[in-house]
C-alpha atoms as a PDB file:
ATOM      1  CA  UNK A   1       0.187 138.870 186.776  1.00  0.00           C
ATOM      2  CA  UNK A   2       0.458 135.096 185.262  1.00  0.00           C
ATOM      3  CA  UNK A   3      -2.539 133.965 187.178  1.00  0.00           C
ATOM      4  CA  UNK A   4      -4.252 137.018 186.695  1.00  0.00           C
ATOM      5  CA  UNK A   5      -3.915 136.583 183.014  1.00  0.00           C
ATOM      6  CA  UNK A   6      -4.770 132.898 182.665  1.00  0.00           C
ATOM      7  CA  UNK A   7      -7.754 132.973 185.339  1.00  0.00           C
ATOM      8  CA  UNK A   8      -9.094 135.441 182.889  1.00  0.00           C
ATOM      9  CA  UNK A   9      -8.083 133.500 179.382  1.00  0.00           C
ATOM     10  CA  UNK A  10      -9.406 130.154 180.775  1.00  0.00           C
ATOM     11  CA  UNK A  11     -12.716 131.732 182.013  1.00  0.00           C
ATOM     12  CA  UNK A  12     -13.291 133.555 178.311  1.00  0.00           C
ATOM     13  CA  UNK A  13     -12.504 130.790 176.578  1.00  0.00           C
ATOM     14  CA  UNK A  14     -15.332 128.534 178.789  1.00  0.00           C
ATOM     15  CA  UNK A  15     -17.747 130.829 178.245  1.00  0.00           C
ATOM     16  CA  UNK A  16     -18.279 130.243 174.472  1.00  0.00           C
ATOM     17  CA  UNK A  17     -18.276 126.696 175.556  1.00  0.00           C
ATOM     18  CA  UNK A  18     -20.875 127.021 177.324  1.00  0.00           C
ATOM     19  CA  UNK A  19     -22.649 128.724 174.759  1.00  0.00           C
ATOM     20  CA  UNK A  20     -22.161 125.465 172.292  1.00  0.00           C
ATOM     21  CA  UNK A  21     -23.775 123.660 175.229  1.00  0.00           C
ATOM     22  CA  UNK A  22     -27.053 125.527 175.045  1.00  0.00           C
ATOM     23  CA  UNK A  23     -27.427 125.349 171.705  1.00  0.00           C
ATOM     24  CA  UNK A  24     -27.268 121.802 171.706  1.00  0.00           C
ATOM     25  CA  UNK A  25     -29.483 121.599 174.432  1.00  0.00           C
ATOM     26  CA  UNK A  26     -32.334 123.684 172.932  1.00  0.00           C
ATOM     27  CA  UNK A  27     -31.597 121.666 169.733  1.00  0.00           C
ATOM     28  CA  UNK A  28     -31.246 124.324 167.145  1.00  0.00           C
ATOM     29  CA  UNK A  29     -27.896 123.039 166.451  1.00  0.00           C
ATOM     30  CA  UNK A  30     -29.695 121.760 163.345  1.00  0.00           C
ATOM     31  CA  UNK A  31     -30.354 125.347 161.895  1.00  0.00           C
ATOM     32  CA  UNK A  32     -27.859 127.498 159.908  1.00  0.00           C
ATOM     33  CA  UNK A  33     -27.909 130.024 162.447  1.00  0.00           C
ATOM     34  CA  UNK A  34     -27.259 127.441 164.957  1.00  0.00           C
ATOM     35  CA  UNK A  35     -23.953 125.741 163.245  1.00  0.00           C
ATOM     36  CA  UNK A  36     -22.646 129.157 162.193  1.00  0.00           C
ATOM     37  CA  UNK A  37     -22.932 130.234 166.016  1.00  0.00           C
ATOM     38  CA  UNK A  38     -21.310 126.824 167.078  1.00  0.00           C
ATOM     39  CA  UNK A  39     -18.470 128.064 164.663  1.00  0.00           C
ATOM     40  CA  UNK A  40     -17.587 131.212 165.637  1.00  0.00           C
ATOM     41  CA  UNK A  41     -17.755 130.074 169.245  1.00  0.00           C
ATOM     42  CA  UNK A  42     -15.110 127.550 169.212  1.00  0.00           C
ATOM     43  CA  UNK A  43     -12.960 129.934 167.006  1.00  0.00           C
ATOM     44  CA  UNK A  44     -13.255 132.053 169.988  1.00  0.00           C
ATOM     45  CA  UNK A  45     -12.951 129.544 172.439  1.00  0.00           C
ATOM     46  CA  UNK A  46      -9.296 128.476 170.828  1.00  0.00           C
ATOM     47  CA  UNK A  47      -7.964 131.769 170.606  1.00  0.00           C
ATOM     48  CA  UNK A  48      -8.509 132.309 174.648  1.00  0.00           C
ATOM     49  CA  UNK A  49      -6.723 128.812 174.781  1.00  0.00           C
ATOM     50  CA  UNK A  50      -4.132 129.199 172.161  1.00  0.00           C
ATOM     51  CA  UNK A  51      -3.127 132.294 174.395  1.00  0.00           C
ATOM     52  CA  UNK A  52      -3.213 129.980 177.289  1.00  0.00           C
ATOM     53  CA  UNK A  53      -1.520 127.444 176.107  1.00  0.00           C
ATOM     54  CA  UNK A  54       1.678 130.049 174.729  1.00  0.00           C
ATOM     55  CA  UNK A  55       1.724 131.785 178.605  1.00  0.00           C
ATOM     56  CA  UNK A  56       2.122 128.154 180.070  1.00  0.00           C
ATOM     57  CA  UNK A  57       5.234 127.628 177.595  1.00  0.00           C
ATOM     58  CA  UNK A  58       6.667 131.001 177.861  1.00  0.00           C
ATOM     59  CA  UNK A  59       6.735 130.756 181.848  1.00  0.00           C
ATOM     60  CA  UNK A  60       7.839 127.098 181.580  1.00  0.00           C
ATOM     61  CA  UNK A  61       5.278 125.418 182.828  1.00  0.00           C
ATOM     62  CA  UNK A  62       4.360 122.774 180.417  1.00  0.00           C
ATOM     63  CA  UNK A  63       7.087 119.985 179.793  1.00  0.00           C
ATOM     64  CA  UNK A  64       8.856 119.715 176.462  1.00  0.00           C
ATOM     65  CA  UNK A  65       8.468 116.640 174.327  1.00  0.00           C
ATOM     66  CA  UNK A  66      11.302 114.481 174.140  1.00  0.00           C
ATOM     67  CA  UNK A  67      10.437 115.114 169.963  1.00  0.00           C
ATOM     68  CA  UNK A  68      11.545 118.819 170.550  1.00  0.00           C
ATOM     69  CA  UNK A  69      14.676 117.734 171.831  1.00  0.00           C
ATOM     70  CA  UNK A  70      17.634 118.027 169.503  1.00  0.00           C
ATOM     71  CA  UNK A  71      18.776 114.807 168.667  1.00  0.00           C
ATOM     72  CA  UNK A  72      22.078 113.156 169.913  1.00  0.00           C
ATOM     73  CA  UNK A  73      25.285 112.973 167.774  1.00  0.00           C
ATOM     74  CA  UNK A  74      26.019 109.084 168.201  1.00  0.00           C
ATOM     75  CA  UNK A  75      29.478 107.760 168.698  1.00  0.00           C
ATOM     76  CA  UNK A  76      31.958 107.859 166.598  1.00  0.00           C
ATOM     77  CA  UNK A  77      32.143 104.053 164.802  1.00  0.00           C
ATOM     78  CA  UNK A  78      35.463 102.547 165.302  1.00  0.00           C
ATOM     79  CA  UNK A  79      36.508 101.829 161.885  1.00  0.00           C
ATOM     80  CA  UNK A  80      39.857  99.681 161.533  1.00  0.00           C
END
């Protein structure tokens, strides 16, 4: 079902991509209407990635940061 699911995700969140494309290409990314629509089709866009991104962590497929590890207790200093 995981590639299913992302197949899907990735492909939904291109679309609106695309979308951004035209409207640069027909140039009404000038126009209210235009940057408005530009907008509301990345919002889209990140959502279908944001859900992307969460089914490659929850399976384990992206690698953790060494930041997210917890950090190491150091040695004990010899004190005399």
């Amino acid at each position: 079902m995981l590639p299913v699911m992302l197949l899907i995700s990735i492909s939904l969140g291109l679309i609106p991509l695309a979308g951004i494309a035209w409207i640069i290409v027909t140039g009404t990314i000038t126009t209210v209407d235009g940057l408005f629509e530009c907008l509301i089709m990345l919002s889209i866009s990140g959502i279908f990635f944001l859900n992307v991104f969460w089914e490659l962590r929850d399976h384990g497929l992206l690698r953790k940061s060494k930041a997210a590890e917890p950090a190491k207790t150091p040695p004990p200093s010899e004190e005399s």
